[in-house]
Protein backbone atom coordinates (compact mmCIF):
# COMPACT_ATOMS: atom_id res chain seq x y z
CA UNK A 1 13.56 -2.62 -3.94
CA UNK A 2 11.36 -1.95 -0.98
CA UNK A 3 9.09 -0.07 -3.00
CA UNK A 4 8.15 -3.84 -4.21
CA UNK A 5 6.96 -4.88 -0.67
CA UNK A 6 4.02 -5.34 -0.31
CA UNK A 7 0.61 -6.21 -2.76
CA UNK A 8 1.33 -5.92 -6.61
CA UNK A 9 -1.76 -5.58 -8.25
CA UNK A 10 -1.58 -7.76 -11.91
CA UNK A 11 -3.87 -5.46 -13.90
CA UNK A 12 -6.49 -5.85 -15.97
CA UNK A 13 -6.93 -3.55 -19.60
CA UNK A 14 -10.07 -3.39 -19.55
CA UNK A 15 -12.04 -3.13 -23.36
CA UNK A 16 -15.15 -1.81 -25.02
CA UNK A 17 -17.47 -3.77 -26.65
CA UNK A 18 -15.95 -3.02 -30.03
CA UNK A 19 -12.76 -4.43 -28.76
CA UNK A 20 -10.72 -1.21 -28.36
CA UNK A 21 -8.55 -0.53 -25.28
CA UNK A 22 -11.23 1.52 -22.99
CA UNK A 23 -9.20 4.10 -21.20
CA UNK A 24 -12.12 5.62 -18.99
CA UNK A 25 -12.38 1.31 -18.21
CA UNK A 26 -8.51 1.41 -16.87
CA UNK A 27 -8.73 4.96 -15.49
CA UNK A 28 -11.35 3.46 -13.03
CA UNK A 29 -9.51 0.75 -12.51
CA UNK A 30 -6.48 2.63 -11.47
CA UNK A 31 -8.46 4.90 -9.21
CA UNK A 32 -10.20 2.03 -7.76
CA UNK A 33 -7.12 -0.37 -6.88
CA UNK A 34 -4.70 2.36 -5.71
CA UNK A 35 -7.00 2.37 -2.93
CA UNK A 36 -5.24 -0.80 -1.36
CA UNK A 37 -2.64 -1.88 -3.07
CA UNK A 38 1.37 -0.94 -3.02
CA UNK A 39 2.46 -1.02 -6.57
CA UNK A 40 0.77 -1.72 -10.58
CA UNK A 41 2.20 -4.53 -12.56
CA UNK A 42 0.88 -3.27 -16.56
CA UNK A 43 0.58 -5.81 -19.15
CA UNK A 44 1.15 -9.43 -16.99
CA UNK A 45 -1.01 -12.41 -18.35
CA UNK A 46 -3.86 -10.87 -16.31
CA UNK A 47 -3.50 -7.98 -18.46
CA UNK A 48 -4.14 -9.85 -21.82
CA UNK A 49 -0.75 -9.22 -22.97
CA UNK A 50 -1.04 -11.86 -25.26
CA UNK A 51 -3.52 -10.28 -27.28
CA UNK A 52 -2.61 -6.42 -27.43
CA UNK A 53 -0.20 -5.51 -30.10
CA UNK A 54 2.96 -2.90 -29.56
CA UNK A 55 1.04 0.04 -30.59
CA UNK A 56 -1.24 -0.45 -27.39
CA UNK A 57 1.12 -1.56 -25.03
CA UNK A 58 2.96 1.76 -25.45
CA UNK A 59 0.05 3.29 -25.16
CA UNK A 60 -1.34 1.58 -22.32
CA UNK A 61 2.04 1.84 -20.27
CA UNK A 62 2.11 5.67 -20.81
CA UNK A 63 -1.78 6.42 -20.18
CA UNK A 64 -0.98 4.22 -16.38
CA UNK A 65 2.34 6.56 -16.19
CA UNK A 66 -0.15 9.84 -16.53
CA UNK A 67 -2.94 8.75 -14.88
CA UNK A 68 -1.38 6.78 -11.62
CA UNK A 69 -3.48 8.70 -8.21
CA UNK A 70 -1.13 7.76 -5.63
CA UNK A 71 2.43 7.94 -7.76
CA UNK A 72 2.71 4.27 -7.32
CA UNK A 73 5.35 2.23 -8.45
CA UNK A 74 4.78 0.00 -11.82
CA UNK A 75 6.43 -3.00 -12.62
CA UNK A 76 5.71 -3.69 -16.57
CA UNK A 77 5.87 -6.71 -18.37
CA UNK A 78 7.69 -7.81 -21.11
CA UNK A 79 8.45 -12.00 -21.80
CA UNK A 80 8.54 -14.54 -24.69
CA UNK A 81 9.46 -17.41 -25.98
CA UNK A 82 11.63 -15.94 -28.30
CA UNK A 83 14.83 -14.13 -26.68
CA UNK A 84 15.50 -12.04 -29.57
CA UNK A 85 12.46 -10.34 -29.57
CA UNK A 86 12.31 -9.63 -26.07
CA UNK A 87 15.50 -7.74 -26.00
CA UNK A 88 14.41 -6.17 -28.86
CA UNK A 89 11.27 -4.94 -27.19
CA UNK A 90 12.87 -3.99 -23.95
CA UNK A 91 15.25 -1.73 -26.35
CA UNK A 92 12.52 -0.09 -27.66
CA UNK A 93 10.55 0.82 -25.13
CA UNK A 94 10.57 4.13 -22.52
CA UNK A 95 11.58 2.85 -19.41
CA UNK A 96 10.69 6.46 -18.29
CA UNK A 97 9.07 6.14 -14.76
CA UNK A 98 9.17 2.29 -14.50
CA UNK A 99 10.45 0.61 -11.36
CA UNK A 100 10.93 -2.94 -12.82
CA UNK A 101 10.46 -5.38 -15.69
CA UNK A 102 8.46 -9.04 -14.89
CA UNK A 103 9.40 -11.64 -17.65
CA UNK A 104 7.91 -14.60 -17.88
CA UNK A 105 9.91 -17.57 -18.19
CA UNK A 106 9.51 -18.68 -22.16
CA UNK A 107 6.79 -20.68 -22.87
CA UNK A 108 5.27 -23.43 -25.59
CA UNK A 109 8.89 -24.24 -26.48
CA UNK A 110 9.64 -25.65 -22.80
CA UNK A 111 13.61 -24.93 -23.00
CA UNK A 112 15.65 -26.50 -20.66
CA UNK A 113 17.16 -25.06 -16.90
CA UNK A 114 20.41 -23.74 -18.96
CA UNK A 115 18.43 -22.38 -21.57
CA UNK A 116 16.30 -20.90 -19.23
CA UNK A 117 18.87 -19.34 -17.31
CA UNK A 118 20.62 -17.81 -20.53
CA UNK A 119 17.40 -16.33 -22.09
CA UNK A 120 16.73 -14.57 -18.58
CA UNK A 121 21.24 -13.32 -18.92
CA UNK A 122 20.20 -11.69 -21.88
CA UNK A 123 17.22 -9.50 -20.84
CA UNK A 124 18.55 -8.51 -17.45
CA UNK A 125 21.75 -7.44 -19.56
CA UNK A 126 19.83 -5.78 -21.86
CA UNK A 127 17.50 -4.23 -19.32
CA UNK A 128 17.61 -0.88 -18.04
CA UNK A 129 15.55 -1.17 -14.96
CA UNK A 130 15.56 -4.20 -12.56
CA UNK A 131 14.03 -7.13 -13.49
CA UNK A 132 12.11 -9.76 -11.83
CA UNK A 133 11.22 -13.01 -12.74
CA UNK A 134 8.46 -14.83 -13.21
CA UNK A 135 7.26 -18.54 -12.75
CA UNK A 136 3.90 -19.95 -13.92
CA UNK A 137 4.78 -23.92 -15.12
CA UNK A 138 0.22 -24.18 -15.29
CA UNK A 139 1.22 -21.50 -18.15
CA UNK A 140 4.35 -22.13 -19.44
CA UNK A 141 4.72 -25.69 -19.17
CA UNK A 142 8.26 -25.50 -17.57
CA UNK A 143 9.02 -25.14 -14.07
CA UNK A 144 11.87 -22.78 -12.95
CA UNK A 145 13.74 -25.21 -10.74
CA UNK A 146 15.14 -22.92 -7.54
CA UNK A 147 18.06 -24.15 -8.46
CA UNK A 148 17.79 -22.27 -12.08
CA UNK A 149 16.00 -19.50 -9.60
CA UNK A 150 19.02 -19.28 -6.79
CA UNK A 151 21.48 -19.25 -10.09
CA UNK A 152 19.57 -16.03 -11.32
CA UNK A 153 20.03 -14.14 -8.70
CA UNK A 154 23.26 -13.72 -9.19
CA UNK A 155 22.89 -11.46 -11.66
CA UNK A 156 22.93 -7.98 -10.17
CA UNK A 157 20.13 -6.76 -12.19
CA UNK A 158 17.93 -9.32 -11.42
CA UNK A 159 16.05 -8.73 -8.12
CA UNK A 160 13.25 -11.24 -7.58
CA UNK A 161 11.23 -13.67 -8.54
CA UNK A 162 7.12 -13.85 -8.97
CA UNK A 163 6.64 -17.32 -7.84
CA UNK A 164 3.21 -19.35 -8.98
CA UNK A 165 4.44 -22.86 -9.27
CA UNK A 166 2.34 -23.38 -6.01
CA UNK A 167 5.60 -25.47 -4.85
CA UNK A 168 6.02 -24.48 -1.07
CA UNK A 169 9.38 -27.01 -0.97
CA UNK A 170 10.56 -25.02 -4.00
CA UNK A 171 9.67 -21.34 -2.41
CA UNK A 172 11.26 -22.43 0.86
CA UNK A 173 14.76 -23.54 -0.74
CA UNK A 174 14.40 -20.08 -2.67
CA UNK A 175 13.78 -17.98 0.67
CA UNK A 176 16.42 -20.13 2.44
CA UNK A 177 18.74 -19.94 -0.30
CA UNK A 178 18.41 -16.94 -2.00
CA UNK A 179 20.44 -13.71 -1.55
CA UNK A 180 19.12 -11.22 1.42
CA UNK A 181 18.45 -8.48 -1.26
CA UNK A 182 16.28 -10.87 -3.34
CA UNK A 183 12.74 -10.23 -4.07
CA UNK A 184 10.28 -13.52 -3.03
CA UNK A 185 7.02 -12.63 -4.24
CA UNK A 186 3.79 -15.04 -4.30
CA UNK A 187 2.28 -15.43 -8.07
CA UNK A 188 -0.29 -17.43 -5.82
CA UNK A 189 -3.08 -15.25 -3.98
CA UNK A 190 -4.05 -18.13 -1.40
CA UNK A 191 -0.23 -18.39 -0.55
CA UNK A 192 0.37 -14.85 0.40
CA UNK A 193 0.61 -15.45 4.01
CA UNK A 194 2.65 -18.57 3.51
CA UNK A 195 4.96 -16.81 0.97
CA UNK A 196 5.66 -13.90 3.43
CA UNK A 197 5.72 -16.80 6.63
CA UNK A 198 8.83 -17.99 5.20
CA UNK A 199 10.50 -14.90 4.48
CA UNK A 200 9.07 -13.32 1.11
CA UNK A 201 8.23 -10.07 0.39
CA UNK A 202 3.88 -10.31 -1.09
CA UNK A 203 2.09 -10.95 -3.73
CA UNK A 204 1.81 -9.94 -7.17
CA UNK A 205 -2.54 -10.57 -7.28
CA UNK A 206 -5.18 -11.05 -9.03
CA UNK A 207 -8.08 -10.82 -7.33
CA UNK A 208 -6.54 -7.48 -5.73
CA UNK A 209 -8.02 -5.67 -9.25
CA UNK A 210 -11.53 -6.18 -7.20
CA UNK A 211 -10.81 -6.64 -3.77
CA UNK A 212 -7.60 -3.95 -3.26
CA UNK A 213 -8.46 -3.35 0.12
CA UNK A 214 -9.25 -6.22 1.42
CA UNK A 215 -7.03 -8.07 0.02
CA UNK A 216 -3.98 -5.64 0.69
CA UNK A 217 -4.38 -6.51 4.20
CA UNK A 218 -3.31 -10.46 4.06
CA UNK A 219 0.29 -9.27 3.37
CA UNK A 220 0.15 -6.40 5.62
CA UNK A 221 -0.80 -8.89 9.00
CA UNK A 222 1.37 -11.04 7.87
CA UNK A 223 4.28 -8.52 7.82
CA UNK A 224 3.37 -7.50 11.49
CA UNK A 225 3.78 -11.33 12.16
CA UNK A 226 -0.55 -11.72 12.46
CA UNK A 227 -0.35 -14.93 10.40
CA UNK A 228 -3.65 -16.08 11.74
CA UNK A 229 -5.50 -12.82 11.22
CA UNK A 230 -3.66 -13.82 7.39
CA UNK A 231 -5.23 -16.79 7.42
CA UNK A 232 -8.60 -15.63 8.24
CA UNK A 233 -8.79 -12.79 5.36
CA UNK A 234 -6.77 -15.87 2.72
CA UNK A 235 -9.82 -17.97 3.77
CA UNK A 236 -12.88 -15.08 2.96
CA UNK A 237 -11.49 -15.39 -0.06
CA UNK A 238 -11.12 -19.86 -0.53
CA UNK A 239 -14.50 -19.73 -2.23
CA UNK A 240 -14.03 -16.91 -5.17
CA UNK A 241 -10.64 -17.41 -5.89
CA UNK A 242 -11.10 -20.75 -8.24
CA UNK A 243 -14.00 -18.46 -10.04
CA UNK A 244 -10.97 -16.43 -11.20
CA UNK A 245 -9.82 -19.10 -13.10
CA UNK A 246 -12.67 -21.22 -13.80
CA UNK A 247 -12.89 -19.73 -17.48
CA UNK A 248 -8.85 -18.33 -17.58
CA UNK A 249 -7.70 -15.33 -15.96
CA UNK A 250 -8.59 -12.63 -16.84
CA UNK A 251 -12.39 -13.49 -17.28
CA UNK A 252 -13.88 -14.12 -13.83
CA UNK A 253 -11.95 -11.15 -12.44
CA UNK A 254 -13.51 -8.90 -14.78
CA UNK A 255 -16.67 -9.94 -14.38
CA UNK A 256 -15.97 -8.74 -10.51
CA UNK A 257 -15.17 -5.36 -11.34
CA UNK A 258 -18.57 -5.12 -13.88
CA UNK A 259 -20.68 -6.17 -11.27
CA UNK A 260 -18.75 -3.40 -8.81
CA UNK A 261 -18.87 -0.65 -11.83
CA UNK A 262 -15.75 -0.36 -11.87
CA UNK A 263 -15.54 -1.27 -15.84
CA UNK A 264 -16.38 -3.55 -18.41
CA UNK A 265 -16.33 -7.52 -18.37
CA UNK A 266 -14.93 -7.69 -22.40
CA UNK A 267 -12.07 -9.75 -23.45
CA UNK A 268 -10.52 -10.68 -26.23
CA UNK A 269 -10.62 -13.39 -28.36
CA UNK A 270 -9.49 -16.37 -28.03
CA UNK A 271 -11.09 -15.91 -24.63
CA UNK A 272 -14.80 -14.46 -24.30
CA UNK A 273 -16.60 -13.53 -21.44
CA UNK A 274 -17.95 -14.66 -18.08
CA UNK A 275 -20.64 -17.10 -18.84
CA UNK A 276 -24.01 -16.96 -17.18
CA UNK A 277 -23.27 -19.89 -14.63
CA UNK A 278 -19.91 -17.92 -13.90
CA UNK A 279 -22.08 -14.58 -13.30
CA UNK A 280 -23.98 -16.35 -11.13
CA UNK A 281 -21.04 -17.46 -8.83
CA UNK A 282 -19.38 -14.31 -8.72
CA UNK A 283 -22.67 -12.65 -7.72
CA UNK A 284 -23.32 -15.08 -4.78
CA UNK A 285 -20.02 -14.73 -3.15
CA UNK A 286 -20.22 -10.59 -4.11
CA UNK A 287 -23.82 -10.44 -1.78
């Protein structure tokens, strides 16, 4: 899965004021990212997946399919806390021009490792196209032990993990551990180049929806073994990257690509956005 080397960008769906998808919103946005980055991930957490119902998610998948400049390759996501329903959703949805799947590991109901590792069995058995995992604990309130991780990756349709427990120790057992063929990718922007030191593959980002370029290039020195020229672009960045999350992803990166035109800063409820102090931030650090 080299076609997964590289920077990921986690996209944002972008809204209108009314609180309708805004398609002209994510066309720009896909225009404007595929100038840096290696591959789309549609509908992660930064995409408000949480709050756009199966009628839009088809709909958003297909409109990124039609309307993708540089025929990059997209990584959807699909996750839960229920395993049932995930399968069920995989099973009903076009896998048509997908690359991968990114689950999340299931959430609120904090199962154990075993349960962990039997809800991810089921999806990559039910899966048509590769999947890749996905570790937030700050979200989910379970860790992924790389034990649990290492155990995955046995499964031949299971290719990688997207790792944001911030745990170095438990990203270097993974990269030391792990299968050649298996994907290491950073869930962490600021640990790109320390992700890739130690043998992983990028970054699945953020802050890539309004810096592609730029931030594209942290993995690419790194690659070419430049891990202080890494280090110098991670740290342009030290100061703006907490304004991502200040008021939850995907709030302070949006307001980033309204005060580049690139679209909107809308979200939807239960989150609402930037607020003026926020603006204010994101404006200093922009001039």
């Amino acid at each position: 899965m080299e076609k997964l080397y590289g920077t990921g960008v986690a996209l944002v769906t972008p809204f209108t004021e009314e609180g309708l998808v805004d398609y002209d919103g994510l066309k720009s946005v896909l225009d404007f990212t595929a100038k840096g980055v290696d591959y789309y991930v549609v509908l992660g957490t930064t995409g408000e997946v949480a709050t756009t119902n199966r009628e839009e998610k088809k709909a958003i998948l297909s409109f990124v399919k039609a309307n993708n400049p540089k025929n990059l390759p997209i990584v959807y996501g699909i996750g839960g806390n229920n395993t049932a329903a995930v399968v069920e959703e995989i099973q009903q949805t076009d896998f048509s021009g997908v690359d991968a799947l990114l689950s999340v590991s299931p959430y609120y109901n904090k199962p154990s490792q075993p349960g962990i590792i039997a809800h991810f069995q089921k999806i990559a058995d039910a899966c048509p196209v590769p999947v890749v995992l996905y570790n937030v604990p700050g979200r989910t309130m379970s860790n992924m032990t790389a034990e649990t991780t290492l155990e995955l990756a046995k499964h031949p349709n299971i290719i990688g993990i997207k790792e944001a427990s911030g745990n170095l120790d438990q990203c270097q057992k993974i990269a030391t551990e792990k299968p050649a063929d298996f994907l290491l990718l950073s869930g962490e922007d600021m640990l790109t180049k320390d992700i890739v030191q130690m043998g992983g593959k990028g970054v699945i980002s953020v802050l890539a929806n309004g810096f592609p370029v730029e931030f594209s290039e942290i993995a690419r020195e790194a690659f070419k073994g430049n891990f202080d020229k890494a280090k110098q672009i991670t740290d342009s960045f030290e100061s703006i990257n907490p304004l991502m999350y200040a008021e939850s992803n995907p709030v302070g990166v949006k307001e980033v690509l309204r005060q580049k035109g690139v679209c909107g800063n809308q979200v939807r409820l239960p989150l609402v956005p930037a607020s003026e102090e926020l603006k204010s931030q994101i404006t200093r650090y922009l001039q």
